[in-house]
C-alpha atoms as a PDB file:
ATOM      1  CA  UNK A   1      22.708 -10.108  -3.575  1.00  0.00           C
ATOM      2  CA  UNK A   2      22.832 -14.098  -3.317  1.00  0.00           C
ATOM      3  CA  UNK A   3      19.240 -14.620  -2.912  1.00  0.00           C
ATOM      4  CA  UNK A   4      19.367 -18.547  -1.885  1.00  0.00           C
ATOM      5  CA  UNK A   5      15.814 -19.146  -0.351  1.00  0.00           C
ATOM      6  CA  UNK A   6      14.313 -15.908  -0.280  1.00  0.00           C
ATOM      7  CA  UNK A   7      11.038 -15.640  -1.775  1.00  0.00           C
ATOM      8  CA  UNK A   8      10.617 -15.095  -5.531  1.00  0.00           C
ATOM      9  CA  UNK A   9       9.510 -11.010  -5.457  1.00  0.00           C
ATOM     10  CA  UNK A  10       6.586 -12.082  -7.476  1.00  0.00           C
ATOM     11  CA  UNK A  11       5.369 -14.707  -4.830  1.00  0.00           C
ATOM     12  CA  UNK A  12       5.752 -11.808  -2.087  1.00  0.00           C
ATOM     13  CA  UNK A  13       3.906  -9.549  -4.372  1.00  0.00           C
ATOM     14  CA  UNK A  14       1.006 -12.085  -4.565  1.00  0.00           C
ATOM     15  CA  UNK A  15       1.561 -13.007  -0.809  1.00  0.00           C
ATOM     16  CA  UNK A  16       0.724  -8.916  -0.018  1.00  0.00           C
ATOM     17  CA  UNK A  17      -2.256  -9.183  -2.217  1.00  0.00           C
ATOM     18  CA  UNK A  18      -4.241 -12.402  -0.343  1.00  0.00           C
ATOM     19  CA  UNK A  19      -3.109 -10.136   2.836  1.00  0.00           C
ATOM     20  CA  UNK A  20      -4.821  -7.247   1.803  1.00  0.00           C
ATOM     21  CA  UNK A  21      -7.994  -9.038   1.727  1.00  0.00           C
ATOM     22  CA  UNK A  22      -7.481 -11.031   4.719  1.00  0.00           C
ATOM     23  CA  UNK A  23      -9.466 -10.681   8.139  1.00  0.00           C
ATOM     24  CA  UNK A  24     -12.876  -9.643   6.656  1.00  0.00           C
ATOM     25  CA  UNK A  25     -16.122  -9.237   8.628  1.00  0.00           C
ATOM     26  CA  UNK A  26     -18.708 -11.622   6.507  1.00  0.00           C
ATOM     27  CA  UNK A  27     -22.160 -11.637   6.407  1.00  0.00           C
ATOM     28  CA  UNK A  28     -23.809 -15.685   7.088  1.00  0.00           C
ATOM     29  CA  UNK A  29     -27.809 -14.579   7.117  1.00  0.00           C
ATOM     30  CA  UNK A  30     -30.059 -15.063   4.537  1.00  0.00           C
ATOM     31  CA  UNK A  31     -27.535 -16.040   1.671  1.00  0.00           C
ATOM     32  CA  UNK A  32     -29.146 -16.706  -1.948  1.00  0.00           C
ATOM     33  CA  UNK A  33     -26.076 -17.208  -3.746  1.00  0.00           C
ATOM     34  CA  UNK A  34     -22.012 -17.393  -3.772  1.00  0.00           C
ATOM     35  CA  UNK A  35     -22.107 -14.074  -5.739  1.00  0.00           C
ATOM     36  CA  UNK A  36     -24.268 -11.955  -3.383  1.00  0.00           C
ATOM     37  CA  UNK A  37     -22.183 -13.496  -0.168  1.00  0.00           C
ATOM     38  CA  UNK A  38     -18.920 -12.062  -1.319  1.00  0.00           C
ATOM     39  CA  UNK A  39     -20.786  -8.866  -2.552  1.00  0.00           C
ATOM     40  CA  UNK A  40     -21.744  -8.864   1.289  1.00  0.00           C
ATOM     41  CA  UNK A  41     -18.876  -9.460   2.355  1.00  0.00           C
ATOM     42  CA  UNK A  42     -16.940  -6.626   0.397  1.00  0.00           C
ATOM     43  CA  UNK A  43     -19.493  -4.487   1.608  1.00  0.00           C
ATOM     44  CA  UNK A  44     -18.956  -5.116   5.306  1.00  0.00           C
ATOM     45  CA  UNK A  45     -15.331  -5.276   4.722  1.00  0.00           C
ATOM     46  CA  UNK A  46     -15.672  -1.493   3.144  1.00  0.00           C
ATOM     47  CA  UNK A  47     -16.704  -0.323   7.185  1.00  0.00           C
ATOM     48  CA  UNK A  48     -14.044  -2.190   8.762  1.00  0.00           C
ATOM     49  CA  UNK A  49     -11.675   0.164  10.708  1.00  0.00           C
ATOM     50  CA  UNK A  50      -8.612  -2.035  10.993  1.00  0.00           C
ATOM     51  CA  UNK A  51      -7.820  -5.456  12.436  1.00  0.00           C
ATOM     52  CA  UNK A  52      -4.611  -7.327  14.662  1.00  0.00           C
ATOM     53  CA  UNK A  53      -4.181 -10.993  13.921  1.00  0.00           C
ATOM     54  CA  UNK A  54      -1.659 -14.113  13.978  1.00  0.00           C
ATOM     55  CA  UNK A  55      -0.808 -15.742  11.241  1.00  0.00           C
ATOM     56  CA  UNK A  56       0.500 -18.373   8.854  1.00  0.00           C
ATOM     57  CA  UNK A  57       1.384 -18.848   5.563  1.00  0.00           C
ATOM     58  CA  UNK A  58       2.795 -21.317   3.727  1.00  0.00           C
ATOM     59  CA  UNK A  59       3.842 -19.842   0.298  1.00  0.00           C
ATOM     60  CA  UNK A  60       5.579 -23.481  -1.399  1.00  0.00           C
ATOM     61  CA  UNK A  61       7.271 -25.512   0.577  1.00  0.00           C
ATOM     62  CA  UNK A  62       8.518 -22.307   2.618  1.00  0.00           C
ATOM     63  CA  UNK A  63       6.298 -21.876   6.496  1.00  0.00           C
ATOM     64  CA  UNK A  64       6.082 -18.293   8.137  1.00  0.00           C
ATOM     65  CA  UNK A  65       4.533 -16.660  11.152  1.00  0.00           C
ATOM     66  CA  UNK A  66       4.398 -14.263  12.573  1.00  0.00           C
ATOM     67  CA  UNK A  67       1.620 -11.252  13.389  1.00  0.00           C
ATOM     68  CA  UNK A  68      -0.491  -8.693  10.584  1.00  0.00           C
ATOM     69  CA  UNK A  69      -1.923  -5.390  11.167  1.00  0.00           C
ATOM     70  CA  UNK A  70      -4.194  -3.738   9.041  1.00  0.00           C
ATOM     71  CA  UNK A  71      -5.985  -0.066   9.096  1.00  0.00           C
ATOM     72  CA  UNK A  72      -8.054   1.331   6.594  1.00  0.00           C
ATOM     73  CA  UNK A  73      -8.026   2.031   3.609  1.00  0.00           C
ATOM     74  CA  UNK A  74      -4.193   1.015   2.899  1.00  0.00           C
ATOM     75  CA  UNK A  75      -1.398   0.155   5.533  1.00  0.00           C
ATOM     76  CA  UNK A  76      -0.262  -2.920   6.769  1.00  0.00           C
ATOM     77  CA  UNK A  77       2.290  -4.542   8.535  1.00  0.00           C
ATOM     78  CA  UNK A  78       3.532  -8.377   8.894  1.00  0.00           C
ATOM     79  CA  UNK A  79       6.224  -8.540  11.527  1.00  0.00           C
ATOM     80  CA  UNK A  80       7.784 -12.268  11.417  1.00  0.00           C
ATOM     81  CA  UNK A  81       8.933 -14.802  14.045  1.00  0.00           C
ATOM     82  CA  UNK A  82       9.458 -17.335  11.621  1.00  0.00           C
ATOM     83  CA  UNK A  83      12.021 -16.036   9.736  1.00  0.00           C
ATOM     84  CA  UNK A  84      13.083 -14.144  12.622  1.00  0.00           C
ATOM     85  CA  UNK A  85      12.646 -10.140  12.791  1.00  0.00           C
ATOM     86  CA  UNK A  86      11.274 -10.068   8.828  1.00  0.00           C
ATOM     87  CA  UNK A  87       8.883  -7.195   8.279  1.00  0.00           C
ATOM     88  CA  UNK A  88       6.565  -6.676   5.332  1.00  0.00           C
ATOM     89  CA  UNK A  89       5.165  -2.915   5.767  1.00  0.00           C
ATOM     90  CA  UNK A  90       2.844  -0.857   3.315  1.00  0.00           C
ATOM     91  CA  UNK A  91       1.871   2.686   3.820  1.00  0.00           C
ATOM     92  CA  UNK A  92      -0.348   3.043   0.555  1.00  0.00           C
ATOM     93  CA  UNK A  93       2.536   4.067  -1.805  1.00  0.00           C
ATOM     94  CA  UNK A  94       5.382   2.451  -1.126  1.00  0.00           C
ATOM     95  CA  UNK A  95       5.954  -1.647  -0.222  1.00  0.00           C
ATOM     96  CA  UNK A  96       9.378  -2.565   1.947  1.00  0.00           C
ATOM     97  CA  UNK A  97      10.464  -6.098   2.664  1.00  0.00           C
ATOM     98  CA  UNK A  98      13.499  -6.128   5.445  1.00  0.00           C
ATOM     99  CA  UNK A  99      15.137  -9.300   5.073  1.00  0.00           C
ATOM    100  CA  UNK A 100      17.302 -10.057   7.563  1.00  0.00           C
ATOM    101  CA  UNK A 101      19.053 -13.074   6.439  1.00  0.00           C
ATOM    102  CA  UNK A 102      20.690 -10.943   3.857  1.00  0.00           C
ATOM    103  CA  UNK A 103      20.476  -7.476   5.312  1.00  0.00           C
ATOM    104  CA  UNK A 104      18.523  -6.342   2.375  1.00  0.00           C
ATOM    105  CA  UNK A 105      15.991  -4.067   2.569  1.00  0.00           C
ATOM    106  CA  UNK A 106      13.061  -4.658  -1.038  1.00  0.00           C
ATOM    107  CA  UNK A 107      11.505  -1.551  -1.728  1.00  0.00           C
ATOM    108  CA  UNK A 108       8.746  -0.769  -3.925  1.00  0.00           C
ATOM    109  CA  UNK A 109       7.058   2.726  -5.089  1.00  0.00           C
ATOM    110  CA  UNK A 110       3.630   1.021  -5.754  1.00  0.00           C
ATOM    111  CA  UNK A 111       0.349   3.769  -6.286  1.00  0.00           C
ATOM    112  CA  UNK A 112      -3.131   2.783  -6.058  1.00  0.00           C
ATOM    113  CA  UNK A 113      -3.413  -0.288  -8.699  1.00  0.00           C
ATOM    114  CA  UNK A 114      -0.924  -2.644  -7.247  1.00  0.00           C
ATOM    115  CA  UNK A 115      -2.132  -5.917  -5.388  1.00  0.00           C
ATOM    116  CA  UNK A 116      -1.856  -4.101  -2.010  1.00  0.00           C
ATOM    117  CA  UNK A 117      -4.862  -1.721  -3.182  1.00  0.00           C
ATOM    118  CA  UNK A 118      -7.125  -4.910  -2.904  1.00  0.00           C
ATOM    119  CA  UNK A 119      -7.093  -3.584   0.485  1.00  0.00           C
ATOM    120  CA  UNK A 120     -10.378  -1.741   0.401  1.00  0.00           C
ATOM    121  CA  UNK A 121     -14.015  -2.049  -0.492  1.00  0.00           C
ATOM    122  CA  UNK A 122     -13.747  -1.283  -4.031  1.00  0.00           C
ATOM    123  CA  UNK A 123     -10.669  -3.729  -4.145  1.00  0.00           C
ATOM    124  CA  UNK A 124     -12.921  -6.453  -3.140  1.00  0.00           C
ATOM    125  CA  UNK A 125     -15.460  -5.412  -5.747  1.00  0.00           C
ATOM    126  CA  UNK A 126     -12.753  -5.712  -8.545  1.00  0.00           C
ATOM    127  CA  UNK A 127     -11.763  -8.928  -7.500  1.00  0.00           C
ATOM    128  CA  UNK A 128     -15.896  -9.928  -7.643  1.00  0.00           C
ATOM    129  CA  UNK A 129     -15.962  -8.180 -11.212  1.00  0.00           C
ATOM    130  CA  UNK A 130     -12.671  -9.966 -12.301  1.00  0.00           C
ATOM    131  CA  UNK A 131     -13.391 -13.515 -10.707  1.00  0.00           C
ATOM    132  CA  UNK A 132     -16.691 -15.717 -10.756  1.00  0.00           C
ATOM    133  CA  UNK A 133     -17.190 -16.598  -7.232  1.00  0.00           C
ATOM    134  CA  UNK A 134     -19.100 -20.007  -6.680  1.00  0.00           C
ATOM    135  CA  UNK A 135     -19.403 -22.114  -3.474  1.00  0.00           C
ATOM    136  CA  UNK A 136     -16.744 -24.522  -3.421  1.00  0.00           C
ATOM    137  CA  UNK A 137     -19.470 -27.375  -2.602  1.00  0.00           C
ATOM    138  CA  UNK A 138     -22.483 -25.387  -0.861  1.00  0.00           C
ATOM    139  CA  UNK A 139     -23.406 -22.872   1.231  1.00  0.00           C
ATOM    140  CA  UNK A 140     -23.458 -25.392   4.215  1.00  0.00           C
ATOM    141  CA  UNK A 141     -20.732 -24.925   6.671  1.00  0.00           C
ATOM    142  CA  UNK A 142     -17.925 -27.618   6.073  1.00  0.00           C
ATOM    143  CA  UNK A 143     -14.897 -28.917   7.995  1.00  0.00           C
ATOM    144  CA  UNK A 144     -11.794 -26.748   7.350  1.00  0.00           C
ATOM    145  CA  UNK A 145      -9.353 -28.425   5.859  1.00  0.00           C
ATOM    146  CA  UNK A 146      -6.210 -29.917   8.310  1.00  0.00           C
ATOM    147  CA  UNK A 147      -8.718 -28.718  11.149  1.00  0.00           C
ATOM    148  CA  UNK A 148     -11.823 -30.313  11.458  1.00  0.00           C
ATOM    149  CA  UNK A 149     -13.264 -28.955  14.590  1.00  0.00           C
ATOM    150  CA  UNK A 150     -13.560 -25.840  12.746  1.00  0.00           C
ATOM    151  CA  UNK A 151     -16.466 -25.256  10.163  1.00  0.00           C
ATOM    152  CA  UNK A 152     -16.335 -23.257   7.260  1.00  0.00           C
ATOM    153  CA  UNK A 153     -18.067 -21.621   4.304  1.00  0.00           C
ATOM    154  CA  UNK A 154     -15.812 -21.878   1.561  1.00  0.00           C
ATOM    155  CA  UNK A 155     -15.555 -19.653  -1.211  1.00  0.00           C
ATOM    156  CA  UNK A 156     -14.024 -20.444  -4.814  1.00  0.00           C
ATOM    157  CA  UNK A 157     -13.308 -17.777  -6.920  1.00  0.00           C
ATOM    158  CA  UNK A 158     -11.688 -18.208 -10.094  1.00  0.00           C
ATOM    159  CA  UNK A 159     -10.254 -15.607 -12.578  1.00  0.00           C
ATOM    160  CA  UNK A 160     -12.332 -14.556 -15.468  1.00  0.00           C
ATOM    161  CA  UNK A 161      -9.120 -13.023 -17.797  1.00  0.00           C
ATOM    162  CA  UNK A 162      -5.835 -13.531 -18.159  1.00  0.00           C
ATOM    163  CA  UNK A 163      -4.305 -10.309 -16.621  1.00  0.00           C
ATOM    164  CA  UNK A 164      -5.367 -11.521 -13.026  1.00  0.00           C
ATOM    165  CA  UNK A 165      -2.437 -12.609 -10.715  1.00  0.00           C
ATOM    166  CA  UNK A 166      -4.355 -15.658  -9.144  1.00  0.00           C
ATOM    167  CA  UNK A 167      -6.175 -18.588 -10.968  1.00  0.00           C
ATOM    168  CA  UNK A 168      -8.163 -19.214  -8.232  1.00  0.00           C
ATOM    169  CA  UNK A 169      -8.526 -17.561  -4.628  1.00  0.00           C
ATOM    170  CA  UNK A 170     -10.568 -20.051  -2.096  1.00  0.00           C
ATOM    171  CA  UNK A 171     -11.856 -18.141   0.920  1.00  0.00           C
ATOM    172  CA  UNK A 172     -12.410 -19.976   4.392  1.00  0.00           C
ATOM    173  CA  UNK A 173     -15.537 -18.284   6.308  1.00  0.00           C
ATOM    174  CA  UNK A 174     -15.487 -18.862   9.875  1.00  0.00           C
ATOM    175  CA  UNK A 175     -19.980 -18.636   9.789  1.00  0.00           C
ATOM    176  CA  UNK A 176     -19.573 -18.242  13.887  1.00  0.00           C
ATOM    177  CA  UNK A 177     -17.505 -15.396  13.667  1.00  0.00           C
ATOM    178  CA  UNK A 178     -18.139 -14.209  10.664  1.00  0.00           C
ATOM    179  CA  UNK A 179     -14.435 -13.983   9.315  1.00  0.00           C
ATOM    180  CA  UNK A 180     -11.744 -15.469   7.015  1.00  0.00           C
ATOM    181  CA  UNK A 181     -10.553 -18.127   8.802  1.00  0.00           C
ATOM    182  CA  UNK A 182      -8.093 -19.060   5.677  1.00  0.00           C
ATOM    183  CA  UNK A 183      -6.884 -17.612   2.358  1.00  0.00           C
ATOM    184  CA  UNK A 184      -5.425 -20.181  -0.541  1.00  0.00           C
ATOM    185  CA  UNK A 185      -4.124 -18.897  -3.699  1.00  0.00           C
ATOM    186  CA  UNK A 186      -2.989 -20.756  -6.931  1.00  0.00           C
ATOM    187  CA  UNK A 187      -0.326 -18.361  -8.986  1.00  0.00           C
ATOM    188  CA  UNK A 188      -0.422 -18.157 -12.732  1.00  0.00           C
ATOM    189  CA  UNK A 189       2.858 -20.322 -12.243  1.00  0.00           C
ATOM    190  CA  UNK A 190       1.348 -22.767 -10.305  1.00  0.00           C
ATOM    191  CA  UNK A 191       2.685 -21.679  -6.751  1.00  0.00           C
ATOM    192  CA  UNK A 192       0.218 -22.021  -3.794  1.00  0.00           C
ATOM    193  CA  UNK A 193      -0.351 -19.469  -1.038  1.00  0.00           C
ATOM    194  CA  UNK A 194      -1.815 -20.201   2.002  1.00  0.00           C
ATOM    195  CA  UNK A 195      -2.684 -17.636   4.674  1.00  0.00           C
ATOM    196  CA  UNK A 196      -4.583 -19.015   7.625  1.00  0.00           C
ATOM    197  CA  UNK A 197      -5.404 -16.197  10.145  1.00  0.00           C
ATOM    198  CA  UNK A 198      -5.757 -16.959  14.234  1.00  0.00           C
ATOM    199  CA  UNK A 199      -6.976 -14.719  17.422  1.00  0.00           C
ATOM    200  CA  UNK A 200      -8.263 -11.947  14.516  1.00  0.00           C
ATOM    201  CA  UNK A 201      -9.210  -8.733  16.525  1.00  0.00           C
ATOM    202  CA  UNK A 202     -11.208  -6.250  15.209  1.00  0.00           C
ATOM    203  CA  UNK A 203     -11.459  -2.012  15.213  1.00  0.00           C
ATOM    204  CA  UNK A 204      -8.787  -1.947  18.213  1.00  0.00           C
ATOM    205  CA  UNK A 205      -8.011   1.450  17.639  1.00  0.00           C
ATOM    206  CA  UNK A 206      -4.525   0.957  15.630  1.00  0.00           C
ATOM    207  CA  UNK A 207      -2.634   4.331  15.336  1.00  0.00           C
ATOM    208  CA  UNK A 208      -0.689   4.743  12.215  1.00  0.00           C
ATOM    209  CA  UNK A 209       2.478   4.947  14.345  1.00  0.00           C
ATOM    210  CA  UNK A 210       2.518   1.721  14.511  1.00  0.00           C
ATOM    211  CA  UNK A 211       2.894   1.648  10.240  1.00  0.00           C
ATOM    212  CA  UNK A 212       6.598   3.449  10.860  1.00  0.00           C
ATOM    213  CA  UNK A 213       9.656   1.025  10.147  1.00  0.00           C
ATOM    214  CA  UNK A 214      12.995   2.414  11.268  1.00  0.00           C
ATOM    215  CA  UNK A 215      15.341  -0.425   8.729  1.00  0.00           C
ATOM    216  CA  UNK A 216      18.566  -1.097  10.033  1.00  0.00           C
ATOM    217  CA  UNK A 217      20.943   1.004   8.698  1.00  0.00           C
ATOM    218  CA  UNK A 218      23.407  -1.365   7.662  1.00  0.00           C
ATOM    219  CA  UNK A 219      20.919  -3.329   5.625  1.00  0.00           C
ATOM    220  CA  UNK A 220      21.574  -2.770   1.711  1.00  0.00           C
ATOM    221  CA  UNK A 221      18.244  -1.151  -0.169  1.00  0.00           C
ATOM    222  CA  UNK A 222      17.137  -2.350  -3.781  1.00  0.00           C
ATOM    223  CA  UNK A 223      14.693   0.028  -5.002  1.00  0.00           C
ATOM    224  CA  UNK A 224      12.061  -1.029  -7.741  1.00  0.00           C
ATOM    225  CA  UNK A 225      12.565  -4.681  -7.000  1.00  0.00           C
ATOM    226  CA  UNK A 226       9.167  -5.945  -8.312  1.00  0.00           C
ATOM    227  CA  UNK A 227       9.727  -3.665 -11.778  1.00  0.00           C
ATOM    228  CA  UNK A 228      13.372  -5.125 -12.230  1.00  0.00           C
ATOM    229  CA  UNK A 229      12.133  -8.817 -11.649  1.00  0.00           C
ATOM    230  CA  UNK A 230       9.488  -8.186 -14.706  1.00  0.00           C
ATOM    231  CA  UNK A 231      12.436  -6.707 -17.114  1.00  0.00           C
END
């Protein structure tokens, strides 16, 4: 398969991990510290039902949109407008990747201790026992970044060993609404990730049917693609 511009597999793996941990209900009373906000946070994010948003990403020089869906404790879905029809779907074992331009359908077995599993409560409390987390400048809400009429907390955490995917991870706090607002993440290689998350909707009701991906059945299936980009 000629893969041209399609993301690197590693990118999309990192791309699935800031996703995981997207969309989470924050707590903006009575904060001491950076470290007990995010401990907070992944505590309020460990009740969370499941949650419907838009979104962007910019992951390089390459823009995307399109819509996420999340239900506890594992699946999630990213169907694409920009690329057109893309779909990123995980069901708590297994990762697929339909990408249309080539017809190619990316499938992972992944288990519990891939990046996708940062989609819980405890995954949030292994990314606060893995990273320090420090305000980026203070606890006062600032202007977001590209959009100033929006105020933020901002989070930096940074990665305390080697074996961690992300140098740093910088979460945007919406202190209104008490969610993400953005996600940026800095690769070991350098690449940047950003996730910024729009019209976020919270315990809707999402029923796992809508976790099912019927792939086209022309499209050609590489199994194990994340394992056969490490060897």
């Amino acid at each position: 398969m000629q893969y041209g511009r399609l993301l690197d597999v590693k990118m999309l793996h990192s791309m699935i991990l800031l996703a995981a941990v997207a969309a989470m209900p924050a707590i903006a009373q009575d904060i001491l510290t950076a470290d007990k906000f995010f401990k907070d946070v992944s505590a309020k994010y460990s009740t969370m039902k499941d949650y419907e948003a838009e979104v962007s990403v910019l992951a390089g020089k390459q823009a995307m949109a399109g819509t996420v869906i999340y239900k506890a404790p594992s699946l999630m879905r990213m169907d694409f407008s920009q690329p057109a029809s893309q779909v990123i779907v995980y069901d708590g074992q297994s990762l697929v990747i339909y990408v249309p331009e080539f017809r190619a359908i990316l499938s992972q077995q992944t288990g519990s201790t891939t990046g996708a599993a940062a989609a819980t409560g405890e995954g949030l409390r292994m990314l606060g026992r893995n990273y320090s987390v420090t305000y980026e400048s203070s606890p006062t809400p600032v202007p977001l970044p590209g959009s100033e009429s929006e105020s933020v907390i901002r989070l930096m955490l940074s990665r305390l060993t080697v074996a961690e995917g992300f140098r740093t991870i910088v979460l945007s706090i919406d202190p209104a609404r008490l969610l993400i607002r953005r996600m940026e993440g800095v690769t070991l290689a350098g690449d940047s990730i950003t996730y910024d998350f729009t019209n976020i909707r919270l315990d809707r009701g999402i029923q796992d049917t809508r976790f099912i991906y019927d792939s086209p059945a022309s499209a050609n299936v590489y199994n194990n693609f994340l394992f056969s980009s490490e060897n």
